[in-house]
Protein backbone atom coordinates (compact mmCIF):
# COMPACT_ATOMS: atom_id res chain seq x y z
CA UNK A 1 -10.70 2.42 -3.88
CA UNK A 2 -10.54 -1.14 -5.64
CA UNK A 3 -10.91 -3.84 -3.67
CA UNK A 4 -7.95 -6.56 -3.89
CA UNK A 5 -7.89 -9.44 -5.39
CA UNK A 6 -7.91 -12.69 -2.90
CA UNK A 7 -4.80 -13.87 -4.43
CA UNK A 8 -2.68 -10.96 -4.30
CA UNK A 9 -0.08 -11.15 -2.46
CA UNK A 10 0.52 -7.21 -1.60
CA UNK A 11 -2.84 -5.47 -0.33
CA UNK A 12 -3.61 -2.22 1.42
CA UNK A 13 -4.58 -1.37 5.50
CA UNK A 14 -5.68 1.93 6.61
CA UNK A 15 -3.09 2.45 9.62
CA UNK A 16 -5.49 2.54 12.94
CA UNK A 17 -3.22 4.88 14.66
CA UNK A 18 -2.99 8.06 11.61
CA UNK A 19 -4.64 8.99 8.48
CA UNK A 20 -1.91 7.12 6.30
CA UNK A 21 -1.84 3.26 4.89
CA UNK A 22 0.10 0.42 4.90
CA UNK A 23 1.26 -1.86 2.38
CA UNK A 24 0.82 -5.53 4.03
CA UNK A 25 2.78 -8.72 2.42
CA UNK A 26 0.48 -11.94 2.99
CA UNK A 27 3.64 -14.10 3.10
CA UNK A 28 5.04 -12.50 5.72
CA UNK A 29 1.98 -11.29 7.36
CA UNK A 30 3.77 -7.96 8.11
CA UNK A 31 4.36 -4.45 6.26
CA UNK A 32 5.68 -4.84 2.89
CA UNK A 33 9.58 -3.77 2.69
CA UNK A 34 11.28 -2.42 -0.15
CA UNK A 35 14.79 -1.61 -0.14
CA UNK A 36 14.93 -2.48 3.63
CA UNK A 37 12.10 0.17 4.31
CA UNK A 38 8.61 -0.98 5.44
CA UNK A 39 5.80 0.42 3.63
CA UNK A 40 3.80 1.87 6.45
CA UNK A 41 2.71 5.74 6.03
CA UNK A 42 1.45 6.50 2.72
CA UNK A 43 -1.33 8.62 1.02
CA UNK A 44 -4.23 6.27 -0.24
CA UNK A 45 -3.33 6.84 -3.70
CA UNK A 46 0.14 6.41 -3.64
CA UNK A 47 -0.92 2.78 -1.51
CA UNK A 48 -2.79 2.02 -4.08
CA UNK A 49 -0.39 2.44 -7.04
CA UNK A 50 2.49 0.58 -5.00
CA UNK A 51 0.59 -2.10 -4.34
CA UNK A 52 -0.38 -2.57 -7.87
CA UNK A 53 3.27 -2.34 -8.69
CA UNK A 54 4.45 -4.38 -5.93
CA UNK A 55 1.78 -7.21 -7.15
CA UNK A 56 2.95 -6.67 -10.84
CA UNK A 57 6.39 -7.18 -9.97
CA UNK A 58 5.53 -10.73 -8.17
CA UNK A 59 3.49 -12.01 -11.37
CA UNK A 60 6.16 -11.04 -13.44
CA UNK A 61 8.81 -13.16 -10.52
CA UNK A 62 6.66 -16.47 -10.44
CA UNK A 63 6.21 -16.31 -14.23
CA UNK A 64 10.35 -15.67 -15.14
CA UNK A 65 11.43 -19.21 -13.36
């Protein structure tokens, strides 16, 4: 697994509770939520390639105003 960068804003937790992950928004300091589902019980891989996209997506936000 690749560790995060400090300034992204979407980054991966291994849920304590079952053998899935969690996306986790640093704004909100809660799950990540996409299409009014939170992010919460995913395979590590597919974590890892929605976070990427989920941090892709919010580069390509702050740089379009």
């Amino acid at each position: 697994m690749t560790e995060p960068e400090s300034s992204a804003r979407f980054t991966m937790r291994k849920n304590a509770s079952d053998p899935y992950w969690t996306i986790f928004d640093a704004v909100t300091a809660a799950p990540a939520i996409v299409n009014d589902v939170p992010i919460i019980a995913l395979e590590e891989d597919e974590t890892e390639d929605m976070a990427s996209l989920l941090n892709a997506q919010q580069i390509r936000a702050q740089t379009d105003i």
